[in-house]
N, C-alpha and C. Protein backbone atom coordinates (compact mmCIF):
# COMPACT_ATOMS: atom_id res chain seq x y z
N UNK A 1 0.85 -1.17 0.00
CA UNK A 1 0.00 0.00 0.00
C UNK A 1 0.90 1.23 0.00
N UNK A 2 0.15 1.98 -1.17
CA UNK A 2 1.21 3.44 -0.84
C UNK A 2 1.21 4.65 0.28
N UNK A 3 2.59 4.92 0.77
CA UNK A 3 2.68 5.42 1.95
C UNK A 3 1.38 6.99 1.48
N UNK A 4 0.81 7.24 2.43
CA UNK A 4 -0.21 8.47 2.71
C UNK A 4 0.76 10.03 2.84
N UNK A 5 -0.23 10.91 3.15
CA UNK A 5 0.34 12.18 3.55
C UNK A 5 0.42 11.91 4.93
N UNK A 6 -0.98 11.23 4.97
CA UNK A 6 -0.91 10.97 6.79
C UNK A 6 0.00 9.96 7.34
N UNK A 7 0.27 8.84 6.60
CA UNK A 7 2.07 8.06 7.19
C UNK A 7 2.97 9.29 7.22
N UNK A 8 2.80 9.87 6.20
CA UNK A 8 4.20 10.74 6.49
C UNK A 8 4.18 11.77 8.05
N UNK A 9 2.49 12.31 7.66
CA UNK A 9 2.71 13.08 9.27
C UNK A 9 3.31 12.16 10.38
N UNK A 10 2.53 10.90 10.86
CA UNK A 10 2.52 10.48 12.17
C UNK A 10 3.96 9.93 11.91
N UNK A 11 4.67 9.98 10.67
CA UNK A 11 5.94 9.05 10.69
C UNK A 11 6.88 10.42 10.92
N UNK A 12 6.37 11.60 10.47
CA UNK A 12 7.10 13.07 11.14
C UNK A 12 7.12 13.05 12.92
N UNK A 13 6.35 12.26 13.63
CA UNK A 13 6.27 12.51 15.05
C UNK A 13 7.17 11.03 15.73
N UNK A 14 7.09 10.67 14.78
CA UNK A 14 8.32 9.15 15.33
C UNK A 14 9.62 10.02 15.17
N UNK A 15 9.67 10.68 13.88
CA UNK A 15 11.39 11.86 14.29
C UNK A 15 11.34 12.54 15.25
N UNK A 16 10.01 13.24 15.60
CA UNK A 16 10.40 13.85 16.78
C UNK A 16 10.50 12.93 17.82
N UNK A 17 9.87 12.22 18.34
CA UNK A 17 10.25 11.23 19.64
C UNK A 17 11.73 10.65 19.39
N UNK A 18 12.75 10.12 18.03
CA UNK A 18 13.52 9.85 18.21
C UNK A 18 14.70 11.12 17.89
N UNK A 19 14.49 12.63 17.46
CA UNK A 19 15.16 13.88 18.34
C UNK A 19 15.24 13.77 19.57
N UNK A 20 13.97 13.33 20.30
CA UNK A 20 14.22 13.59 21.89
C UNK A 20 14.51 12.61 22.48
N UNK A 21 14.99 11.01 21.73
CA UNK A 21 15.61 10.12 22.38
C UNK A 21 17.10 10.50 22.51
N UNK A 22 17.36 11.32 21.09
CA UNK A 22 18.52 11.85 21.44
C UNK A 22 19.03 12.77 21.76
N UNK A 23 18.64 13.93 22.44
CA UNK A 23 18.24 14.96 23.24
C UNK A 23 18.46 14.07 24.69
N UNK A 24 17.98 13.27 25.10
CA UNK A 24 18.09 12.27 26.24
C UNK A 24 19.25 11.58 26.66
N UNK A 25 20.29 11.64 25.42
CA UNK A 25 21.22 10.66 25.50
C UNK A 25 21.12 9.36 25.06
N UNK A 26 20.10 9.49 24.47
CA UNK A 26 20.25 7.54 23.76
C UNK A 26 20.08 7.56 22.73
N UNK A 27 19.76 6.21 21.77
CA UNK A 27 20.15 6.10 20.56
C UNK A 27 18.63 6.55 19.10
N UNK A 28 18.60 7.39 18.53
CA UNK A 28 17.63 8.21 18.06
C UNK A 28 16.25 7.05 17.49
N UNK A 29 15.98 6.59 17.81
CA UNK A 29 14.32 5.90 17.37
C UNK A 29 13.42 6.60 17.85
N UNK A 30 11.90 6.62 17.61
CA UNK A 30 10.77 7.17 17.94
C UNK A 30 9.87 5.63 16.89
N UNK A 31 8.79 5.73 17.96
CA UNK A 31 7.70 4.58 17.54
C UNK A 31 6.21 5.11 17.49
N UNK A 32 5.20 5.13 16.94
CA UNK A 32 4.41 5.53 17.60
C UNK A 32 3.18 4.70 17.20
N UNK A 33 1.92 3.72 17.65
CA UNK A 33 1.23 2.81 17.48
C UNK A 33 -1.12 3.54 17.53
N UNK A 34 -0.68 3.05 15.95
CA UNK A 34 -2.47 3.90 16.10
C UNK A 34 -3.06 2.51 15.44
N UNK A 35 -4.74 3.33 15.99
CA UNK A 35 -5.64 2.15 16.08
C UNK A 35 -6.47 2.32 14.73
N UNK A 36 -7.13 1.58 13.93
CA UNK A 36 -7.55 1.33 13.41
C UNK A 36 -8.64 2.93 12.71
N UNK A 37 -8.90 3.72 14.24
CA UNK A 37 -10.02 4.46 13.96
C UNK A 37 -9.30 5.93 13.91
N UNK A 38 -7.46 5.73 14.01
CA UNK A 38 -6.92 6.55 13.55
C UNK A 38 -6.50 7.78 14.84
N UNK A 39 -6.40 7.03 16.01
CA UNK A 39 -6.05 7.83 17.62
C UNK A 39 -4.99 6.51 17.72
N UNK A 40 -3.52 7.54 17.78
CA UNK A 40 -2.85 7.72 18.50
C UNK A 40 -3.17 6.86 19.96
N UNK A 41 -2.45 5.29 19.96
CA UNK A 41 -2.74 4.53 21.42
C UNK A 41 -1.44 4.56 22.28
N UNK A 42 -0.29 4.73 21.98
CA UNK A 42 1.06 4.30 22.53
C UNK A 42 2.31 5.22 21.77
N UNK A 43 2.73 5.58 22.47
CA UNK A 43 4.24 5.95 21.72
C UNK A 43 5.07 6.40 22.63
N UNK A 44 7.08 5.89 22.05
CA UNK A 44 7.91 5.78 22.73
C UNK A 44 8.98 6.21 21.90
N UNK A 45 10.16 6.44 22.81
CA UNK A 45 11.25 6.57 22.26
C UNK A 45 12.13 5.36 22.48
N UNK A 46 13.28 5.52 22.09
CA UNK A 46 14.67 4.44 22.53
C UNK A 46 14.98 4.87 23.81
N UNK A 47 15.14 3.62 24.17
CA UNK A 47 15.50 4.03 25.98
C UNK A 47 16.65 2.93 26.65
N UNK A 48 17.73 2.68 25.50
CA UNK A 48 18.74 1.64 25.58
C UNK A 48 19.93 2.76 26.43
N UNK A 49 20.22 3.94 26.73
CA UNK A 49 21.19 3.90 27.43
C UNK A 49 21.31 3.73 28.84
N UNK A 50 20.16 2.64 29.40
CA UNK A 50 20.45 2.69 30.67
C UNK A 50 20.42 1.31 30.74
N UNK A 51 21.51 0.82 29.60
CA UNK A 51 21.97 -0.29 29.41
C UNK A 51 21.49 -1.34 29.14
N UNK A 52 20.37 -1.41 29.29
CA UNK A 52 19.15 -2.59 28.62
C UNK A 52 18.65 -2.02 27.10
N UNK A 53 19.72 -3.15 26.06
CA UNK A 53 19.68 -2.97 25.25
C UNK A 53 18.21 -3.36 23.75
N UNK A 54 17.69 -4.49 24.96
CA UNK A 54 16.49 -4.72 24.29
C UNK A 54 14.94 -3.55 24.45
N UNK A 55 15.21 -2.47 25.18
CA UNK A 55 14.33 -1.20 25.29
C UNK A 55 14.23 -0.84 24.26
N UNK A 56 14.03 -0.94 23.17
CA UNK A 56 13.39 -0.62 21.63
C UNK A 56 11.83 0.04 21.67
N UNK A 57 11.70 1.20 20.88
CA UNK A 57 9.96 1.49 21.24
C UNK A 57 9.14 0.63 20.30
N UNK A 58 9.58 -0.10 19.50
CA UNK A 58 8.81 -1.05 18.70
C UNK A 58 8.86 -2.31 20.03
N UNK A 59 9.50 -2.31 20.61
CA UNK A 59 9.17 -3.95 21.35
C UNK A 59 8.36 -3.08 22.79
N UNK A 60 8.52 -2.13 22.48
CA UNK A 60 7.50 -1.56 23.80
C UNK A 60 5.92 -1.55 23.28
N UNK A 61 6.20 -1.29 22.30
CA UNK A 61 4.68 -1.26 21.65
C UNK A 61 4.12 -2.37 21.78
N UNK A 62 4.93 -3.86 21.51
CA UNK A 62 4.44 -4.77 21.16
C UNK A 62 3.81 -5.16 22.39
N UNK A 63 4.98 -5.19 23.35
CA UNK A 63 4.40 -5.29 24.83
C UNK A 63 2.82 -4.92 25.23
N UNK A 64 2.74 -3.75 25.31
CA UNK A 64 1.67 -2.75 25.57
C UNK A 64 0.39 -3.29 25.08
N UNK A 65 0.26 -3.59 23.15
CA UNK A 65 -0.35 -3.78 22.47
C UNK A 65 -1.08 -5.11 22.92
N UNK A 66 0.01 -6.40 23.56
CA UNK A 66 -0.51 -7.20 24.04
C UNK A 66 -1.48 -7.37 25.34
N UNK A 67 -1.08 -5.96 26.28
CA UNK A 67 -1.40 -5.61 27.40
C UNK A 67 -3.28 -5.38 27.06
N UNK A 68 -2.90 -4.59 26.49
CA UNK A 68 -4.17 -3.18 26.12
C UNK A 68 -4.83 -3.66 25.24
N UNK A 69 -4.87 -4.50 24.00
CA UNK A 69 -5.16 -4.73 22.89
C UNK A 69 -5.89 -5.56 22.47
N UNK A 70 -7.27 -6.36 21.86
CA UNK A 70 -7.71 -7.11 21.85
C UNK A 70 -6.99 -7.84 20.67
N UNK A 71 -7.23 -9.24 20.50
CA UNK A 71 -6.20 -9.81 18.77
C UNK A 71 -6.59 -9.02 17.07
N UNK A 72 -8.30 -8.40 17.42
CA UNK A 72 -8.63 -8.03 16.37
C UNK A 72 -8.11 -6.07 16.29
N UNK A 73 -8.16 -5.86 17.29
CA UNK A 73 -7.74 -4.83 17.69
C UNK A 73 -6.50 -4.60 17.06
N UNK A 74 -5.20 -5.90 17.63
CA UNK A 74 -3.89 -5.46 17.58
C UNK A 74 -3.68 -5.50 15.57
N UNK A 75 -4.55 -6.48 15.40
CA UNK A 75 -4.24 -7.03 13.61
C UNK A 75 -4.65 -5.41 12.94
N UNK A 76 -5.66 -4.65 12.99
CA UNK A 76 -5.87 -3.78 12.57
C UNK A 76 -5.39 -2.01 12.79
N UNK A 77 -4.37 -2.06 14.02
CA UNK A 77 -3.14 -1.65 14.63
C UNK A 77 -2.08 -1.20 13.51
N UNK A 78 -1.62 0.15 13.11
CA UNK A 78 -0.61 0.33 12.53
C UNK A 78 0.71 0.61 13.23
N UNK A 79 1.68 0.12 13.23
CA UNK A 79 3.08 1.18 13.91
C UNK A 79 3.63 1.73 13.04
N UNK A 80 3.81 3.02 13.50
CA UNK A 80 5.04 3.70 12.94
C UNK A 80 6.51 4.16 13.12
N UNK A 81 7.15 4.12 12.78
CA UNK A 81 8.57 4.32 13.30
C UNK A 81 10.02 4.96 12.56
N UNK A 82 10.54 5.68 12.89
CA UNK A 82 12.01 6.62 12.58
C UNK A 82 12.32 5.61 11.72
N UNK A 83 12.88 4.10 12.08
CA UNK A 83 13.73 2.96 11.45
C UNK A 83 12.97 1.84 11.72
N UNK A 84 13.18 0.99 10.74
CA UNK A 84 13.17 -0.23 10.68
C UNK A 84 13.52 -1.23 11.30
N UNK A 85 12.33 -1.98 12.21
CA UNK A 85 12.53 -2.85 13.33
C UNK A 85 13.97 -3.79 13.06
N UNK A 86 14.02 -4.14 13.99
CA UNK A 86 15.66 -4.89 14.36
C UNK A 86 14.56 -6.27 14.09
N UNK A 87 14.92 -7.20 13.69
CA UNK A 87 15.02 -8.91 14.22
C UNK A 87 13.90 -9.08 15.88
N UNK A 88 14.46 -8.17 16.53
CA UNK A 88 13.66 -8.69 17.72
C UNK A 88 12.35 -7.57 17.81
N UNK A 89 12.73 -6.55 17.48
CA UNK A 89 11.21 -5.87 16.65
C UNK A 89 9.75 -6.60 16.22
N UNK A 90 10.93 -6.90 14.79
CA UNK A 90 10.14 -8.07 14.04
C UNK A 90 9.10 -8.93 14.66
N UNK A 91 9.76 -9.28 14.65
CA UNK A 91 9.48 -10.65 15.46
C UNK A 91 8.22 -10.81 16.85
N UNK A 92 8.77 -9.53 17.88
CA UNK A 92 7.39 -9.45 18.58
C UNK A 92 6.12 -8.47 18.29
N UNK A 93 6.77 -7.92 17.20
CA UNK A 93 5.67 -7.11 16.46
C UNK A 93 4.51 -8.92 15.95
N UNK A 94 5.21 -9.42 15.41
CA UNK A 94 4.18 -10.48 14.99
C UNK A 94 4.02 -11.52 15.41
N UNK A 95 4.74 -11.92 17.05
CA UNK A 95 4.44 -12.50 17.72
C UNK A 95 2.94 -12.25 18.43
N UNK A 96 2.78 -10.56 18.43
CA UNK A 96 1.51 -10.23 19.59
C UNK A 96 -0.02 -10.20 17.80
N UNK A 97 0.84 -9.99 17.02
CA UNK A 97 -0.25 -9.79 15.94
C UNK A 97 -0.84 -8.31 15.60
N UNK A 98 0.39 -7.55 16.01
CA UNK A 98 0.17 -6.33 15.70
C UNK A 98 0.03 -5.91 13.41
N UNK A 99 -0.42 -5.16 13.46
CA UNK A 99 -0.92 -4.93 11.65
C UNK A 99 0.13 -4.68 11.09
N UNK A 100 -0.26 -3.61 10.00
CA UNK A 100 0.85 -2.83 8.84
C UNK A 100 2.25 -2.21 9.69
N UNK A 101 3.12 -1.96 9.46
CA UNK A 101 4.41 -1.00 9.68
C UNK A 101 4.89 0.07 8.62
N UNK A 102 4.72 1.05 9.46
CA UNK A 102 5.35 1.86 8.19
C UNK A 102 6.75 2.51 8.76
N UNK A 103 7.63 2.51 7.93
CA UNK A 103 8.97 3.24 8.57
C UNK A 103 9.68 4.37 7.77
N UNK A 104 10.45 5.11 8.48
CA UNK A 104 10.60 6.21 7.73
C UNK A 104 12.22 6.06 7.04
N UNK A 105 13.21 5.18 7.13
CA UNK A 105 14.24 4.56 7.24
C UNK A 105 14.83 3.30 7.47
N UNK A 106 15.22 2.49 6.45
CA UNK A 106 15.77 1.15 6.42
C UNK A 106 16.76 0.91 7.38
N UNK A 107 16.59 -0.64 7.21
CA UNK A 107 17.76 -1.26 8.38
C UNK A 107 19.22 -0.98 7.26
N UNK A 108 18.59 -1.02 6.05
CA UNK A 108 19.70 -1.21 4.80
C UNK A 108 20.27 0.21 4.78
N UNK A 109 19.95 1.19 4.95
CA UNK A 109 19.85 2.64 5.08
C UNK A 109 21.39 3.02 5.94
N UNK A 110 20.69 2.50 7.35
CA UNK A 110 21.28 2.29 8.24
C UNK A 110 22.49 1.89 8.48
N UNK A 111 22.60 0.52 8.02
CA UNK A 111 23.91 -0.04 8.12
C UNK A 111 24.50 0.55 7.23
N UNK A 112 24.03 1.16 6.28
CA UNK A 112 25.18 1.61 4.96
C UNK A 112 25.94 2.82 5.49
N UNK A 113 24.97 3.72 6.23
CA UNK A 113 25.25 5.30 6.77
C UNK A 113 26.27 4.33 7.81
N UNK A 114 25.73 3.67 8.57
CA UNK A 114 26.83 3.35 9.29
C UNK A 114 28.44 2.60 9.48
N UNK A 115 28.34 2.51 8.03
CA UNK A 115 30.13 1.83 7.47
C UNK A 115 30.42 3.00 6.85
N UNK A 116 29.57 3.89 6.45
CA UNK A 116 30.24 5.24 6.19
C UNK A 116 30.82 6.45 6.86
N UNK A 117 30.18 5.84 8.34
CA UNK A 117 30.87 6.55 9.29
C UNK A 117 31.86 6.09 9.96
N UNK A 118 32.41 4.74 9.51
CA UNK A 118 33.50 3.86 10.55
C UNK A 118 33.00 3.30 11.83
N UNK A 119 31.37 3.14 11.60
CA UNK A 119 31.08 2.62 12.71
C UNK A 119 30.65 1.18 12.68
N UNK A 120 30.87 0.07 13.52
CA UNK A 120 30.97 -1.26 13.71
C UNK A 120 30.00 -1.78 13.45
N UNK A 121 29.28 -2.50 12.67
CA UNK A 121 27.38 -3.32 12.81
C UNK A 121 27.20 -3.35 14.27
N UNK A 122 26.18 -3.62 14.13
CA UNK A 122 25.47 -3.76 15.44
C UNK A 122 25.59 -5.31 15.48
N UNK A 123 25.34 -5.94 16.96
CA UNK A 123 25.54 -7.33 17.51
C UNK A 123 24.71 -8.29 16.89
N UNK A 124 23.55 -7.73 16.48
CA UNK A 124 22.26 -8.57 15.70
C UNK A 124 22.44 -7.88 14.10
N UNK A 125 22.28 -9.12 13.46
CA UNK A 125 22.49 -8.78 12.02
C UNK A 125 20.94 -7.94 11.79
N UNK A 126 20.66 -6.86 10.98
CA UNK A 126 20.30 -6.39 10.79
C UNK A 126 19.40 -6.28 9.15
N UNK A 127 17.80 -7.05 9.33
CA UNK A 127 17.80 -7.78 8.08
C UNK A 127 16.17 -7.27 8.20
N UNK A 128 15.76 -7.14 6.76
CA UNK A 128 14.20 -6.79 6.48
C UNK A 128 13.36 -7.25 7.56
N UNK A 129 12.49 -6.56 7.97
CA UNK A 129 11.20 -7.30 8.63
C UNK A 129 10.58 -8.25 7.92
N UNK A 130 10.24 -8.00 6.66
CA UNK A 130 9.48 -9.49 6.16
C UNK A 130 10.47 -10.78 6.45
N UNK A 131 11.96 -10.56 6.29
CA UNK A 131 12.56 -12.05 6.52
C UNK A 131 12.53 -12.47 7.53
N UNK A 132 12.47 -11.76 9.31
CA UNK A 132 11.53 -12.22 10.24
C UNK A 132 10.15 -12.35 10.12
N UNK A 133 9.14 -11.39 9.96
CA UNK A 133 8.13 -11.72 9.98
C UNK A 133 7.46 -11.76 8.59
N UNK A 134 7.31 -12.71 7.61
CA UNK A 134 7.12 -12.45 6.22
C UNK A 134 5.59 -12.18 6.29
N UNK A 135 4.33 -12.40 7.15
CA UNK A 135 3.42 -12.18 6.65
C UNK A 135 2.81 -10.79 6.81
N UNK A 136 3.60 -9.87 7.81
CA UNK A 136 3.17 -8.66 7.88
C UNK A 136 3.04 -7.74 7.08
N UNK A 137 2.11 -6.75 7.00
CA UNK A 137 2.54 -5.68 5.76
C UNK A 137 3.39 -4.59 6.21
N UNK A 138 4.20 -4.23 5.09
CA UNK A 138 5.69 -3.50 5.48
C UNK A 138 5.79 -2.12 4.09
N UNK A 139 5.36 -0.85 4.98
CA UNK A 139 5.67 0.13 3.74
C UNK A 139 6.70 1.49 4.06
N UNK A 140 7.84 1.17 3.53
CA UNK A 140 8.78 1.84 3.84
C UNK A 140 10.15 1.57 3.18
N UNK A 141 11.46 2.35 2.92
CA UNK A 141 11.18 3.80 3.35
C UNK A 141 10.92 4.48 2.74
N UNK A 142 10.55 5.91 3.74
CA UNK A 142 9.95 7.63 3.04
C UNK A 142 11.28 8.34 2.66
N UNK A 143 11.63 8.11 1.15
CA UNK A 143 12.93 8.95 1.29
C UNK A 143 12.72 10.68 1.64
N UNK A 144 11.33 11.20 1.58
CA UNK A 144 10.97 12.72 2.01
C UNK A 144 11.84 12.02 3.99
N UNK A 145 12.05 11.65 4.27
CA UNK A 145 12.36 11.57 5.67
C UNK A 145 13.83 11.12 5.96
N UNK A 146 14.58 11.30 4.80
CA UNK A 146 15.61 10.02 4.91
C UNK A 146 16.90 10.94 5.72
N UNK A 147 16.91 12.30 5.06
CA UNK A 147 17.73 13.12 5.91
C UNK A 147 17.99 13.79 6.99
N UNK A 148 16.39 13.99 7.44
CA UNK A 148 16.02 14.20 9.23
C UNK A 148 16.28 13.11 9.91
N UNK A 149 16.37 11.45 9.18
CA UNK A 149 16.61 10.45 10.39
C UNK A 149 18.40 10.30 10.02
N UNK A 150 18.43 10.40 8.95
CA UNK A 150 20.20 10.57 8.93
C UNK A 150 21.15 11.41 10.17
N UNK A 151 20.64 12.51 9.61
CA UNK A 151 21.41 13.86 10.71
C UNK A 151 20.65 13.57 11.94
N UNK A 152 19.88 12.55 12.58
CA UNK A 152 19.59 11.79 13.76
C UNK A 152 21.12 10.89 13.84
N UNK A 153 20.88 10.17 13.16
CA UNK A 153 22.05 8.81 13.21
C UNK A 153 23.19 9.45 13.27
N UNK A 154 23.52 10.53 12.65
CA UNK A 154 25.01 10.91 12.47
C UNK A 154 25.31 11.53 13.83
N UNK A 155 24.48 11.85 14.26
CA UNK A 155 24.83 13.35 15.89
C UNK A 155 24.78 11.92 16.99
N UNK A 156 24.45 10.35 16.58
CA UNK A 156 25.00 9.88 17.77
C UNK A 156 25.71 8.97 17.42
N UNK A 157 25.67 8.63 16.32
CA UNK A 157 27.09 6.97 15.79
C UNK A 157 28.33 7.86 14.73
N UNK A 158 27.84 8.90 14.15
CA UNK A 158 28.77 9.18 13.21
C UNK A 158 29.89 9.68 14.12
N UNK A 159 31.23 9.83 12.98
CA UNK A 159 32.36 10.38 13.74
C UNK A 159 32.30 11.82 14.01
């Protein structure tokens, strides 16, 4: 499905939550999880520098979603997000049966900006959401967004 004006807004407020993850000191993501009828249910930033590295706002969502969420509820559930879930994203994104994803920036994006800065992969290989979760729907990325989440990435991994 093609990304909206309105993915792009609510995927404009996942940059801001992941500005103010890094404004915070941690690593720049923003997530933010709407319902079906189009309200805003959940949203988070990255909250890995207090060393718990699995604090991702996509696995917070998922959490939550399971909390709060009925199954028909969570299936018809969009997330949105700065970047592209990690593997363990993935994965409990469609473990709980949460819907569509839209992202504003690849994992592929990512790792590329990040050998361009001399910076190391990350510990988990870093691979499409469909190859964890293949049946989800996945629309992304917004290259209108690609340079606000860049000059994110660069002000905390670049040199």
């Amino acid at each position: 499905m093609p990304v909206s004006d309105d993915d792009i807004e609510r995927l404009q407020r996942c940059v801001e939550l992941a500005r103010s993850a890094l404004d915070a000191g941690d690593e720049p993501f923003g997530s933010i999880l709407v319902d079906a009828s189009g309200t805003t249910r959940y949203e988070d930033r990255n909250r890995v520098a207090g060393g718990d590295a699995t604090q991702h706002p996509e696995f917070a969502i998922a959490r939550w979603a399971a909390a709060h969420l009925d199954p028909d509820e969570r299936a018809r559930a969009t997330v949105y997000t700065s970047g592209e879930h990690c593997p363990m994203c993935a994965a409990a994104h469609a473990w709980v049966g949460l819907g569509r994803i839209v992202y504003a920036t690849s994992s592929e994006q990512f790792s590329r900006w990040r050998a361009e800065w001399g910076v190391p992969p990350p510990p988990v290989a870093t691979l499409p959401i469909n190859t964890v979760a293949p049946n989800v729907v996945v629309d992304g990325p917004v290259p209108a967004l690609a340079e606000q989440v860049k000059a994110l990435y660069e002000a905390k991994f670049g040199s």
